[in-house]
ModelCIF file with pLDDT and N, C-alpha, C, O atoms, coordinates in Angstrom:
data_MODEL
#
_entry.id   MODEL 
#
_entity.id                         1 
_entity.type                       polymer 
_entity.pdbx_number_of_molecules   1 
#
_entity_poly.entity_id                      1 
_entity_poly.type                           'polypeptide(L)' 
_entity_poly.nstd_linkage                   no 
_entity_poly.nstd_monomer                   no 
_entity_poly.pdbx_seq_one_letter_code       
;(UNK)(UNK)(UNK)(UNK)(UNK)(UNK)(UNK)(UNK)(UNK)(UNK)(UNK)(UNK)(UNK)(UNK)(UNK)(UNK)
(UNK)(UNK)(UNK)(UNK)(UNK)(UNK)(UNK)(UNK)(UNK)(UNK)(UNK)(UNK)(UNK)(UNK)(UNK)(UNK)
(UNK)(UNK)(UNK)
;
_entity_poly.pdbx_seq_one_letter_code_can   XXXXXXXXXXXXXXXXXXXXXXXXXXXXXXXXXXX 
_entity_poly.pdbx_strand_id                 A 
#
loop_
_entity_poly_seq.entity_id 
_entity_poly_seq.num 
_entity_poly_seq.mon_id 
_entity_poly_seq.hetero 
1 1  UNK n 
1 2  UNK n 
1 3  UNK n 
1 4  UNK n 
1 5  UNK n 
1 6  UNK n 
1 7  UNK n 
1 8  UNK n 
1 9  UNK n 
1 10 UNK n 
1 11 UNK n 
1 12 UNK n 
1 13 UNK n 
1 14 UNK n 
1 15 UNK n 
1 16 UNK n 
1 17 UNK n 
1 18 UNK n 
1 19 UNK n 
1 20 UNK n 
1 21 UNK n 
1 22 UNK n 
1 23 UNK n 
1 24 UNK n 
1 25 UNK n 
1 26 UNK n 
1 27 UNK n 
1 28 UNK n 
1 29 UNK n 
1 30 UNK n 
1 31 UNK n 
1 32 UNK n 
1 33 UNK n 
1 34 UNK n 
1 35 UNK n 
#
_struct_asym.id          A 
_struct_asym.entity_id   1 
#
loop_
_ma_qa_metric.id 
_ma_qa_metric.mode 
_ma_qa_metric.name 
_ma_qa_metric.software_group_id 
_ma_qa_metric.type 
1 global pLDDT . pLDDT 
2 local  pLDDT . pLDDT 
#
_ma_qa_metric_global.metric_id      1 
_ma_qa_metric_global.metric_value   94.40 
_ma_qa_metric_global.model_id       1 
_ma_qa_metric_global.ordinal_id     1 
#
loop_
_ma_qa_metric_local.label_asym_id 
_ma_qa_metric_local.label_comp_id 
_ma_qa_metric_local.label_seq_id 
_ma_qa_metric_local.metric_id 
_ma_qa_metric_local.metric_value 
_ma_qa_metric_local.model_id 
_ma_qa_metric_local.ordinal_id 
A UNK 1  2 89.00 1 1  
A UNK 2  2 89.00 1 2  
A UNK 3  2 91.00 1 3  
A UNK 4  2 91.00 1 4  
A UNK 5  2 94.00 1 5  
A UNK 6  2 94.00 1 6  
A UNK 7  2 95.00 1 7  
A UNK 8  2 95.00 1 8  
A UNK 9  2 97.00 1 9  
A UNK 10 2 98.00 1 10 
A UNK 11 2 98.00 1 11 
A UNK 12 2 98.00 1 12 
A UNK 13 2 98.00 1 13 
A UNK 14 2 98.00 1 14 
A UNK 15 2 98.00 1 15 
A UNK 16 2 98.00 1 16 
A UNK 17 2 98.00 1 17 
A UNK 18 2 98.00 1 18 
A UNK 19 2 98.00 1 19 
A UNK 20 2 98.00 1 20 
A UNK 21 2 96.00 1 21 
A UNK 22 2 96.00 1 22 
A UNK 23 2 93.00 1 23 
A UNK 24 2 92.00 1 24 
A UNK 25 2 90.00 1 25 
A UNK 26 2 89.00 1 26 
A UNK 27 2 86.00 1 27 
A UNK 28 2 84.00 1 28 
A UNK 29 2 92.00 1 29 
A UNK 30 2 94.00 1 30 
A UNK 31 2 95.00 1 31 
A UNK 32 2 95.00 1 32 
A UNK 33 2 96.00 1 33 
A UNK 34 2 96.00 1 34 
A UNK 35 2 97.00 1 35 
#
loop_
_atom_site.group_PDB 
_atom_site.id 
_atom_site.type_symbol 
_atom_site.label_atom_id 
_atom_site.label_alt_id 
_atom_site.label_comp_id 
_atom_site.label_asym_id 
_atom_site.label_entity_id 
_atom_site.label_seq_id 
_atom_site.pdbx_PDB_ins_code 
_atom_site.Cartn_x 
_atom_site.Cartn_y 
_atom_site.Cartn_z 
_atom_site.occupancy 
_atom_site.B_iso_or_equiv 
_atom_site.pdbx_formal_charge 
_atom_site.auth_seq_id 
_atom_site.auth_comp_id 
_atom_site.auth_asym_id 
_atom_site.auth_atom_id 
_atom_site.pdbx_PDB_model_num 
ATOM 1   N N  . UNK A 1 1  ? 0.837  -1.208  0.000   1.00 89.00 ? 1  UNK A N  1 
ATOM 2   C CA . UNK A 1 1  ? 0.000  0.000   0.000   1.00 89.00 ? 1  UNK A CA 1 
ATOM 3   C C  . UNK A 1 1  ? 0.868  1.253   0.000   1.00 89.00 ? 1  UNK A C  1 
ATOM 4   O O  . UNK A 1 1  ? 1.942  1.214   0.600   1.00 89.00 ? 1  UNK A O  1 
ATOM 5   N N  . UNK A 1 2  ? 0.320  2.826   -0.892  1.00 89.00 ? 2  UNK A N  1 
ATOM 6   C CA . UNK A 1 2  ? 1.340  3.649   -0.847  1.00 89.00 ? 2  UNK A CA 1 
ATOM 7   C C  . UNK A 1 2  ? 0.024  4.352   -1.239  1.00 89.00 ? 2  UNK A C  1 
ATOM 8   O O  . UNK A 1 2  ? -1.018 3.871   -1.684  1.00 89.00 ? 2  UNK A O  1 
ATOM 9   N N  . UNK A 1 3  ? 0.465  6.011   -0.862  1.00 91.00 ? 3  UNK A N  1 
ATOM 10  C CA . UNK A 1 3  ? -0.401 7.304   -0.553  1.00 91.00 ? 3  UNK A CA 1 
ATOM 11  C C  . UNK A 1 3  ? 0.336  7.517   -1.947  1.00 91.00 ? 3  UNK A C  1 
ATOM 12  O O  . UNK A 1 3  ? 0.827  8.632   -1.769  1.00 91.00 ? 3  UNK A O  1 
ATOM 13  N N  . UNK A 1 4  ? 0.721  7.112   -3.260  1.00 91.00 ? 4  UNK A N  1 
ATOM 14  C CA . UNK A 1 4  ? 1.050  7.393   -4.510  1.00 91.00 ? 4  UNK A CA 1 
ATOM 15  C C  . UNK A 1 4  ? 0.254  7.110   -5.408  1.00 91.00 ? 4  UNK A C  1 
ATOM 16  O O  . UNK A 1 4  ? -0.736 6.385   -5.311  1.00 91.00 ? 4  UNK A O  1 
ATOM 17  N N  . UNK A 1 5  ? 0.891  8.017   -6.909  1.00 94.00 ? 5  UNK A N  1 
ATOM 18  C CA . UNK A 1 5  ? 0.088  8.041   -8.040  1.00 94.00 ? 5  UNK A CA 1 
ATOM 19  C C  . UNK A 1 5  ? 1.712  7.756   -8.719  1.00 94.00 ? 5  UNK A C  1 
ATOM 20  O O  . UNK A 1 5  ? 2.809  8.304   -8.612  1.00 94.00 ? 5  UNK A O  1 
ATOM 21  N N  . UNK A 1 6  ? 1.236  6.752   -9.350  1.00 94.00 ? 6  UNK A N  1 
ATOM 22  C CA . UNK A 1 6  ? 2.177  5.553   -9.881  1.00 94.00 ? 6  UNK A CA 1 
ATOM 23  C C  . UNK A 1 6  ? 1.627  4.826   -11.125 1.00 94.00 ? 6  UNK A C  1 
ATOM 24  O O  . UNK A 1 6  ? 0.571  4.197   -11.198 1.00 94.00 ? 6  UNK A O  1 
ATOM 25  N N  . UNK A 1 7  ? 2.737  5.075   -12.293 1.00 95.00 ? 7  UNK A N  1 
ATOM 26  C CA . UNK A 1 7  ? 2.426  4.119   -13.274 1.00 95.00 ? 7  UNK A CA 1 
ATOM 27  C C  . UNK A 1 7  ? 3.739  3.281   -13.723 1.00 95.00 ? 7  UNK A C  1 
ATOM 28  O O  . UNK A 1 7  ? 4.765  3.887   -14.030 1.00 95.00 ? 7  UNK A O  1 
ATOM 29  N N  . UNK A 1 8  ? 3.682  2.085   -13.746 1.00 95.00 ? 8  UNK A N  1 
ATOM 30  C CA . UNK A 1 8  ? 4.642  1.040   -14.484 1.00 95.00 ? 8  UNK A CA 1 
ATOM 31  C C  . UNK A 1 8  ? 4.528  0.146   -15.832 1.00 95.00 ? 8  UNK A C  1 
ATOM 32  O O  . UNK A 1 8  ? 3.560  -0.423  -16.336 1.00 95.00 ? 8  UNK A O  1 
ATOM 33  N N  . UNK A 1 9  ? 5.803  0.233   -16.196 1.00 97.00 ? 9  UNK A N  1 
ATOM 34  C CA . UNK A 1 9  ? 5.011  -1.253  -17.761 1.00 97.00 ? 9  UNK A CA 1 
ATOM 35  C C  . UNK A 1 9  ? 6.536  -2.035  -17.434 1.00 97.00 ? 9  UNK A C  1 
ATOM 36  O O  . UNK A 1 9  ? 7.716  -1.721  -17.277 1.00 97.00 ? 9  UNK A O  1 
ATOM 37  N N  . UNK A 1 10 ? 5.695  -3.228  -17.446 1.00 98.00 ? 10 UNK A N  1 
ATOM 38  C CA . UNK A 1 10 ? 6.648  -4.407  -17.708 1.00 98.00 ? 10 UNK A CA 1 
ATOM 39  C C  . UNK A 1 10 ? 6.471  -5.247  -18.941 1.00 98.00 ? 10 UNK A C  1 
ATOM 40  O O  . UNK A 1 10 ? 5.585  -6.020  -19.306 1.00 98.00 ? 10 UNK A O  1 
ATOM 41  N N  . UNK A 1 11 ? 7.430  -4.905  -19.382 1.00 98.00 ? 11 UNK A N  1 
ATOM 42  C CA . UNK A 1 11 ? 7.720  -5.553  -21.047 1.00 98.00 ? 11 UNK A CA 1 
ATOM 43  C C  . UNK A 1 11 ? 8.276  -6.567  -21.523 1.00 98.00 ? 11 UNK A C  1 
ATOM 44  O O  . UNK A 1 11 ? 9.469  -6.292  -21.653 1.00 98.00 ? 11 UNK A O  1 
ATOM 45  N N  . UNK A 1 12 ? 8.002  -7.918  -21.962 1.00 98.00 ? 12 UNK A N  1 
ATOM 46  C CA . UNK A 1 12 ? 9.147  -8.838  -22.501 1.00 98.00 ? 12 UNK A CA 1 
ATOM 47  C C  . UNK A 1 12 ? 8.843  -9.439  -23.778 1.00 98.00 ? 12 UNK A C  1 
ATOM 48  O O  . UNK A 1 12 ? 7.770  -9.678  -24.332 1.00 98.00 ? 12 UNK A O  1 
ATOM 49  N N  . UNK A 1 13 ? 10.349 -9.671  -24.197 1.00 98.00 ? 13 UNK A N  1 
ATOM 50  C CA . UNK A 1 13 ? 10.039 -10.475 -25.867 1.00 98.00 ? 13 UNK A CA 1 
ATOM 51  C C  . UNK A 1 13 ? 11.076 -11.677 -25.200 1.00 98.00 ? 13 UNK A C  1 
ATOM 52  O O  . UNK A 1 13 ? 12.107 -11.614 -24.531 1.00 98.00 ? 13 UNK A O  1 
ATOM 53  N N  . UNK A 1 14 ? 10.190 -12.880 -25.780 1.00 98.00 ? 14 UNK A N  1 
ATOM 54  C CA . UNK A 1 14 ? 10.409 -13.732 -25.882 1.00 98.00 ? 14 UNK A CA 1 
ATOM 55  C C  . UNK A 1 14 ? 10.799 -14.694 -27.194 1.00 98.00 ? 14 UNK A C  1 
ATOM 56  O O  . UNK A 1 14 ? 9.968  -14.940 -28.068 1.00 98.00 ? 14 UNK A O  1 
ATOM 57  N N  . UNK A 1 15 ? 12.354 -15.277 -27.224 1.00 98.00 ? 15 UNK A N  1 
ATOM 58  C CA . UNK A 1 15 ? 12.564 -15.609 -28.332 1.00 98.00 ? 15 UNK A CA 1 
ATOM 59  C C  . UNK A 1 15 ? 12.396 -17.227 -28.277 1.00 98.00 ? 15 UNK A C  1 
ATOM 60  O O  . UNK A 1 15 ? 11.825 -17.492 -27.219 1.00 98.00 ? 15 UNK A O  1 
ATOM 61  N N  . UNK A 1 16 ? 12.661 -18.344 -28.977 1.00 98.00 ? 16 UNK A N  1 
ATOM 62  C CA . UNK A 1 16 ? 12.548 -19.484 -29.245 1.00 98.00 ? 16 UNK A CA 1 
ATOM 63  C C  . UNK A 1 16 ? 12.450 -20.103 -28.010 1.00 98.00 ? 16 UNK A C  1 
ATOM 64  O O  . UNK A 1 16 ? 13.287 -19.547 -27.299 1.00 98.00 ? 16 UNK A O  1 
ATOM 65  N N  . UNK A 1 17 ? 11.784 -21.092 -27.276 1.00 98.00 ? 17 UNK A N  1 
ATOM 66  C CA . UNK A 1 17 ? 11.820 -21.681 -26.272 1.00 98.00 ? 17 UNK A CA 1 
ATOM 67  C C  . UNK A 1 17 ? 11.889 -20.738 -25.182 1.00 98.00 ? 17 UNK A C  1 
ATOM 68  O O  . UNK A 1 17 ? 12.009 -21.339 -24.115 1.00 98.00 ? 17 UNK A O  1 
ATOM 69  N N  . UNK A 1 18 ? 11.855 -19.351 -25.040 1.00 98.00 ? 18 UNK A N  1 
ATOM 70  C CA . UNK A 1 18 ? 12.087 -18.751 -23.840 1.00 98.00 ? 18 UNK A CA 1 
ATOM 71  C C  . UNK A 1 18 ? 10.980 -19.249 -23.046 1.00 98.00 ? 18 UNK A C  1 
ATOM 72  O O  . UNK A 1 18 ? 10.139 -20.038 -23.477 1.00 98.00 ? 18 UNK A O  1 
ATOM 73  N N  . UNK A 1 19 ? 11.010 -18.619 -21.515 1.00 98.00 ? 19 UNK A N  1 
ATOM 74  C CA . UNK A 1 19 ? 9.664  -18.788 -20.659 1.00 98.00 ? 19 UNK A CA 1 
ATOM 75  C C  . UNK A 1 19 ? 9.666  -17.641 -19.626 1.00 98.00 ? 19 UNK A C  1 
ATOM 76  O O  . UNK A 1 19 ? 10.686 -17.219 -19.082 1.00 98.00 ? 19 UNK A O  1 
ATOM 77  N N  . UNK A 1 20 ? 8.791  -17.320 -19.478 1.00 98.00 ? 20 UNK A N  1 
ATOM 78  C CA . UNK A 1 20 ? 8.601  -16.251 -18.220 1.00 98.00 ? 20 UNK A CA 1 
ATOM 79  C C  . UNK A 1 20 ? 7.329  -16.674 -17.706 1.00 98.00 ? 20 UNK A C  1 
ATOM 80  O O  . UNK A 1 20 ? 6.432  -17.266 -18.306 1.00 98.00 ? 20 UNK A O  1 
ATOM 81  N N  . UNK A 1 21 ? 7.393  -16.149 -16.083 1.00 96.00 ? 21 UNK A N  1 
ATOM 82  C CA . UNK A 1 21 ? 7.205  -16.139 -15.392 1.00 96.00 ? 21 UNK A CA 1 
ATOM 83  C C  . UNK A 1 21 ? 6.860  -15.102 -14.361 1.00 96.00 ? 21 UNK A C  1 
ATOM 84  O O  . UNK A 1 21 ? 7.739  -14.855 -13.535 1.00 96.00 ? 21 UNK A O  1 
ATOM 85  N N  . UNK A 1 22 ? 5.306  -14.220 -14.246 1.00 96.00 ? 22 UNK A N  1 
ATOM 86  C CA . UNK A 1 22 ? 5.423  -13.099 -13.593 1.00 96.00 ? 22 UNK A CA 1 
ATOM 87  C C  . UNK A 1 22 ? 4.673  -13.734 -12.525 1.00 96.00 ? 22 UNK A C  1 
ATOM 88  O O  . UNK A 1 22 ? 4.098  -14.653 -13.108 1.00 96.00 ? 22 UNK A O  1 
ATOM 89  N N  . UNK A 1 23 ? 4.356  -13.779 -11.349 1.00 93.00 ? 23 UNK A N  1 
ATOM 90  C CA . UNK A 1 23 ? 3.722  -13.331 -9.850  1.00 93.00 ? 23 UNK A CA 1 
ATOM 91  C C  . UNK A 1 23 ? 3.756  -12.318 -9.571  1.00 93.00 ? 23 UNK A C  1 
ATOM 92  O O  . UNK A 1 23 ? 4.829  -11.719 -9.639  1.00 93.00 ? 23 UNK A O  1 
ATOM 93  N N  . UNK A 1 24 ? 2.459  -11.606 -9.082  1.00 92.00 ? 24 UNK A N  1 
ATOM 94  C CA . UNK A 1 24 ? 2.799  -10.428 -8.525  1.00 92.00 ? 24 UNK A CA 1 
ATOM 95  C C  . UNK A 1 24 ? 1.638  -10.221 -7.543  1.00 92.00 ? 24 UNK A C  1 
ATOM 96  O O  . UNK A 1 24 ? 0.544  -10.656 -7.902  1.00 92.00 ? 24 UNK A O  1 
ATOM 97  N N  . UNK A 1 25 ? 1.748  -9.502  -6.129  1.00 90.00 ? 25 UNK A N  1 
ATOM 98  C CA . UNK A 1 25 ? 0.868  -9.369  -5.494  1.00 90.00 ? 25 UNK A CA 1 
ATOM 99  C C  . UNK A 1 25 ? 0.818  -7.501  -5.275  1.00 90.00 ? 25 UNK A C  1 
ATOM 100 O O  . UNK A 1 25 ? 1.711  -6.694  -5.020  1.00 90.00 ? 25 UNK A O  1 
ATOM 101 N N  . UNK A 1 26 ? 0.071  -7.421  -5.397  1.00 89.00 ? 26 UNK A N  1 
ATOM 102 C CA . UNK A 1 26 ? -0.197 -5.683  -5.324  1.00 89.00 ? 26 UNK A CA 1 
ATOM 103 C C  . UNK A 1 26 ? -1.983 -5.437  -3.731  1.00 89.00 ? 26 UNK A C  1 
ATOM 104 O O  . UNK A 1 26 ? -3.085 -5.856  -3.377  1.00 89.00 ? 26 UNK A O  1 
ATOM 105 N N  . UNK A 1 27 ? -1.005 -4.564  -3.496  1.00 86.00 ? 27 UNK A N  1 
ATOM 106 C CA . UNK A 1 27 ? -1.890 -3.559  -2.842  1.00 86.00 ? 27 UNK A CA 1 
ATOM 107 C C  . UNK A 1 27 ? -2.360 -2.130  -3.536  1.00 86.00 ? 27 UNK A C  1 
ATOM 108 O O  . UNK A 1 27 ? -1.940 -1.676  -4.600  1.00 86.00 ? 27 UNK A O  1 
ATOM 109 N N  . UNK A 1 28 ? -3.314 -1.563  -2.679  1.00 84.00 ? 28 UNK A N  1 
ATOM 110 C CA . UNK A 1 28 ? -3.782 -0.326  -3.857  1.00 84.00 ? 28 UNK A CA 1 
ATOM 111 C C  . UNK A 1 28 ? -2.766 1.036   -3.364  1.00 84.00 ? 28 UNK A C  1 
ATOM 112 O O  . UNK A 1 28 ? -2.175 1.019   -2.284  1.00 84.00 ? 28 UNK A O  1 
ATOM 113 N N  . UNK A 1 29 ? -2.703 1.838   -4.035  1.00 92.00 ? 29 UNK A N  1 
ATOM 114 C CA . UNK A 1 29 ? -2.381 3.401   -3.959  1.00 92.00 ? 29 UNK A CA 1 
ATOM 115 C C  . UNK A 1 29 ? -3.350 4.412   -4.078  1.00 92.00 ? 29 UNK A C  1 
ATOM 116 O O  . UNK A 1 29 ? -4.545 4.189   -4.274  1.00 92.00 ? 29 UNK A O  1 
ATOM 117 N N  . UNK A 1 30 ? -2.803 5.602   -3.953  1.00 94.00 ? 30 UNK A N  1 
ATOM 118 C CA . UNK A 1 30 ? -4.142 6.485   -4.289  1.00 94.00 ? 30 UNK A CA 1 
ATOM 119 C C  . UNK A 1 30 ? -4.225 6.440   -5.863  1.00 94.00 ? 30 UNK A C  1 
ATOM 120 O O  . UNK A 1 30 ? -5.409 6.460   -6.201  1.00 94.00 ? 30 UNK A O  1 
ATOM 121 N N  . UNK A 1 31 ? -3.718 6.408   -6.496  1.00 95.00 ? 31 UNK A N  1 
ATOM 122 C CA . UNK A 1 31 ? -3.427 5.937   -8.139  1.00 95.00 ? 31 UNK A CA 1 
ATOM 123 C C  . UNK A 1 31 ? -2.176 4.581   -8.759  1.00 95.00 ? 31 UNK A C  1 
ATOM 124 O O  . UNK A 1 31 ? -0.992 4.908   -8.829  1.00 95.00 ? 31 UNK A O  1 
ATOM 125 N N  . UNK A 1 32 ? -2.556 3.282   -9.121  1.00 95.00 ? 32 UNK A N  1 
ATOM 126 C CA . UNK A 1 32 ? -1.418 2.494   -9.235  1.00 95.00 ? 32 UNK A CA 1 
ATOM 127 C C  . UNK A 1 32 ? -2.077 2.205   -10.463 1.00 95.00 ? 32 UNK A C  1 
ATOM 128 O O  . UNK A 1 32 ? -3.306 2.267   -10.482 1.00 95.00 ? 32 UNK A O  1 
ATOM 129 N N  . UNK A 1 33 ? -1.491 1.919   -11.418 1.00 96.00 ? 33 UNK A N  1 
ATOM 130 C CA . UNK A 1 33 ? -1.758 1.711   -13.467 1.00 96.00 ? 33 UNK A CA 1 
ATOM 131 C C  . UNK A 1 33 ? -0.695 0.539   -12.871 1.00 96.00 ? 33 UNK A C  1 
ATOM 132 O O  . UNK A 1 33 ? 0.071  0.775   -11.938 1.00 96.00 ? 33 UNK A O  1 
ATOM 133 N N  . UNK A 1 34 ? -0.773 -0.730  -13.548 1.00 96.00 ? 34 UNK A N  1 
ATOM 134 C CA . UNK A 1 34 ? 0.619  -1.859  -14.226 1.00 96.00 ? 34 UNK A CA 1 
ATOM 135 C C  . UNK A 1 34 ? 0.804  -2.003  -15.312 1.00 96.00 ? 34 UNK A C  1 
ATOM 136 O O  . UNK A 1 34 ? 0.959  -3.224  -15.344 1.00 96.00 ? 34 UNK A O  1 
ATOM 137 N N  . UNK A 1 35 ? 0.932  -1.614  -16.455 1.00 97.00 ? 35 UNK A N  1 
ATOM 138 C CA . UNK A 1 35 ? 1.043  -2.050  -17.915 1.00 97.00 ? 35 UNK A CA 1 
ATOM 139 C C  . UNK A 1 35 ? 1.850  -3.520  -18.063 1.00 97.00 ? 35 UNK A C  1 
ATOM 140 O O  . UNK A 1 35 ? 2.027  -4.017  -19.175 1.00 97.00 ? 35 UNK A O  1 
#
């Protein structure tokens, strides 16, 4: 949790066989965007 106005982007390219893997646990802000 945060008294913020917050925006993020998390971006990936994935080439032949790659793998990802996101988890994420979020609390709110006074403004939070995730791209």
């Amino acid at each position: 949790p945060a008294p913020t106005r917050e925006c993020s982007l998390v971006a990936v390219h994935l080439d032949q066989d790659a793998r990802y893997e996101l988890a994420q646990s979020c609390r709110g802000a006074e403004l939070r965007r995730n791209d």
